[in-house]
Protein backbone atom coordinates (compact mmCIF):
# COMPACT_ATOMS: atom_id res chain seq x y z
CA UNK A 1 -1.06 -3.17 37.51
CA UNK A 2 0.83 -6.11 36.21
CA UNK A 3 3.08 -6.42 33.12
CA UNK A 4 0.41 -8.88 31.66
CA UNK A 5 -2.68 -6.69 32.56
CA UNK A 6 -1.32 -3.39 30.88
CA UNK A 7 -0.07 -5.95 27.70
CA UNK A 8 -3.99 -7.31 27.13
CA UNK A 9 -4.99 -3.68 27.18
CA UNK A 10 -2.57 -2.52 24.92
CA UNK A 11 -3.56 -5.75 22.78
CA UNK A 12 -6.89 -5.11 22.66
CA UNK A 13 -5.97 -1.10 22.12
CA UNK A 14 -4.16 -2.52 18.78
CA UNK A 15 -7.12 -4.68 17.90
CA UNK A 16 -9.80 -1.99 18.03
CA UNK A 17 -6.94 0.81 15.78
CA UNK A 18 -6.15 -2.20 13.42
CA UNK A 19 -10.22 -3.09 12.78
CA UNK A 20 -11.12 0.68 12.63
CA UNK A 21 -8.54 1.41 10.52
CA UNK A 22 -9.18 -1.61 8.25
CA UNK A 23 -13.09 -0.87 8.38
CA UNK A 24 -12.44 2.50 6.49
CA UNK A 25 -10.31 1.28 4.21
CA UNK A 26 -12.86 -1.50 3.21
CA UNK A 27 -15.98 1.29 3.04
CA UNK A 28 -13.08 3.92 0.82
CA UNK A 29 -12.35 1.01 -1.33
CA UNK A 30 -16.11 0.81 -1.95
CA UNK A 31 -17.37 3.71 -1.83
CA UNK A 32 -14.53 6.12 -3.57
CA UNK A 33 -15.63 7.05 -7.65
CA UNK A 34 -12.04 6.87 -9.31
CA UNK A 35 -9.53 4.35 -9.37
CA UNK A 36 -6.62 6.51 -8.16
CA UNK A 37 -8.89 8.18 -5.55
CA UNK A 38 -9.28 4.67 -4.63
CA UNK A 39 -6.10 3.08 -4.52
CA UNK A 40 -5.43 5.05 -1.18
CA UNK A 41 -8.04 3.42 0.85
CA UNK A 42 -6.31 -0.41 0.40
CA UNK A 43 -2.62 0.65 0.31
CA UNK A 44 -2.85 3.78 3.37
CA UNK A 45 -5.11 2.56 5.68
CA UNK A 46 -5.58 -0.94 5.04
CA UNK A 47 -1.48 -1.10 5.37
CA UNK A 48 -1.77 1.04 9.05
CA UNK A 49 -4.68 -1.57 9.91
CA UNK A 50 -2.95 -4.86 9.52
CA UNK A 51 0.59 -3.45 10.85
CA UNK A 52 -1.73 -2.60 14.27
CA UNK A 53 -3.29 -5.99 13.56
CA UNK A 54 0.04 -7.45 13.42
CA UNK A 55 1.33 -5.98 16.29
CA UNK A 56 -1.40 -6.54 18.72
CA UNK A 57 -0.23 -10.44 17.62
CA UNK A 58 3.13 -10.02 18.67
CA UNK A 59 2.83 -8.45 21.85
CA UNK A 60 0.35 -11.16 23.01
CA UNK A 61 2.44 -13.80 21.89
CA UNK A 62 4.71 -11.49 24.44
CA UNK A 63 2.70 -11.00 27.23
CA UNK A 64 2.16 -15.09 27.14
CA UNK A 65 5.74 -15.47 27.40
CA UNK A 66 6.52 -17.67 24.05
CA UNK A 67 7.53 -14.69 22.02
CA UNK A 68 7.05 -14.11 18.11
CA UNK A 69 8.76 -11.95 16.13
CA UNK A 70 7.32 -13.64 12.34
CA UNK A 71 5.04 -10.50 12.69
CA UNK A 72 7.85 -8.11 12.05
CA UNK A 73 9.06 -9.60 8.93
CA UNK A 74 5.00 -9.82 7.76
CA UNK A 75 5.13 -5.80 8.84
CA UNK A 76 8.21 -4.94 7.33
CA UNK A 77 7.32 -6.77 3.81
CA UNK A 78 4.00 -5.31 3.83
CA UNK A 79 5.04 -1.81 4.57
CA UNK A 80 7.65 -2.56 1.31
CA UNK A 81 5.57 -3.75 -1.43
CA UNK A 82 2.24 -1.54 -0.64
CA UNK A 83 3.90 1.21 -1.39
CA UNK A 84 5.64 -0.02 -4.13
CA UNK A 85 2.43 -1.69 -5.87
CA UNK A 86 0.19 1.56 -5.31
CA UNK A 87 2.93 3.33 -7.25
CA UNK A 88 3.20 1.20 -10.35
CA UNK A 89 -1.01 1.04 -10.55
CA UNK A 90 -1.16 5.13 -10.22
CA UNK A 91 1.74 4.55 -13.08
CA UNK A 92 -0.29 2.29 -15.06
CA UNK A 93 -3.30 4.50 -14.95
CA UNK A 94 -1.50 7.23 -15.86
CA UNK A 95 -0.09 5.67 -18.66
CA UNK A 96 -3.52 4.61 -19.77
CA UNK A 97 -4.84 8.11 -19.84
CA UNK A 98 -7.46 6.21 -17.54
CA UNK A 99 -6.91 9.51 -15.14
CA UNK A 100 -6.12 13.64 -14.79
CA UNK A 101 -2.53 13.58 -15.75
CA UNK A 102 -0.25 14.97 -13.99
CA UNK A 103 1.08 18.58 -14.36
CA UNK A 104 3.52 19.40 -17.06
CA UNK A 105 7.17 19.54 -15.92
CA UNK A 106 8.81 22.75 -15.33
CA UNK A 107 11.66 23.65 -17.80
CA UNK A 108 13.05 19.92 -17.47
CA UNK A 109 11.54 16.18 -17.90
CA UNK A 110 11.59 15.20 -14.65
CA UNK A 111 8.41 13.07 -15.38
CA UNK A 112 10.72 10.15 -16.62
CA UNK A 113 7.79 7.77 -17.31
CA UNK A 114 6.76 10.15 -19.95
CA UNK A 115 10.12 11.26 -20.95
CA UNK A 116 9.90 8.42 -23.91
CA UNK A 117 12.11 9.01 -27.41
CA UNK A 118 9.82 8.93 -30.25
CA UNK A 119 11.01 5.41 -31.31
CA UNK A 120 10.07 3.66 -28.66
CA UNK A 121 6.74 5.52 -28.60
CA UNK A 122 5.56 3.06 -31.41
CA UNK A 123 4.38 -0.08 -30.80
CA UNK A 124 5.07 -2.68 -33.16
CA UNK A 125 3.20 -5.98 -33.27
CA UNK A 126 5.52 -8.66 -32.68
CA UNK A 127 5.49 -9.90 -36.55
CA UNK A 128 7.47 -6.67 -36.97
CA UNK A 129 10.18 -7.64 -34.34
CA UNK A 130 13.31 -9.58 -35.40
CA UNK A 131 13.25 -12.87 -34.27
């Protein structure tokens, strides 16, 4: 078996993981109930779907001999900022009291989104701010 035979299977190997994994996250985003329930279906498995996606690219730009490598710096931002972005929606949410907050700290405030002083606890309209 040749180097370019085994790289269209693996290509089309990558193509069928990235759509299955991208087909789930589509039917969780629809059909979870909560919003932090179903933030995990976009950011999890939609990330592991387009990074299989995304490979399956490179290696058949690869296996045709012009080589790519755009699709790591595509991979390596998205596998940044999804994580980053599902953390400050779950933070926004939880801010919002729009979910089950989390547990109380033990003996310290290691929650430090919560861990607020009182001042800055009220919000002032901006008429009330110095200009």
């Amino acid at each position: 078996m040749t180097l370019e035979i085994f790289g269209t299977y693996f290509v089309a190997a990558c193509l069928f993981v990235g759509a299955a994994f991208a087909l789930v996250g589509s039917i969780g985003l629809l059909k979870l109930n909560d919003s932090m329930t179903r933030l995990h279906a976009p950011t999890k498995v939609g990330t592991m779907g387009i990074g299989a996606l995304l490979l399956a690219s490179m290696v058949q730009s690869f296996v045709r001999g012009e080589g790519s490598l755009h699709e790591m710096l595509i991979m390596g931002f998205l596998f940044v900022t999804a994580p980053i972005s599902a953390n400050f929606i779950a933070k926004v949410q939880m801010h919002r009291r729009a979910c089950v907050p989390p547990p109380a700290p033990l003996g310290d405030e290691t929650w430090s989104t919560f861990d607020t002083p009182e001042a800055d606890r009220v919000i002032d309209s901006p008429e009330d701010r110095p200009a």
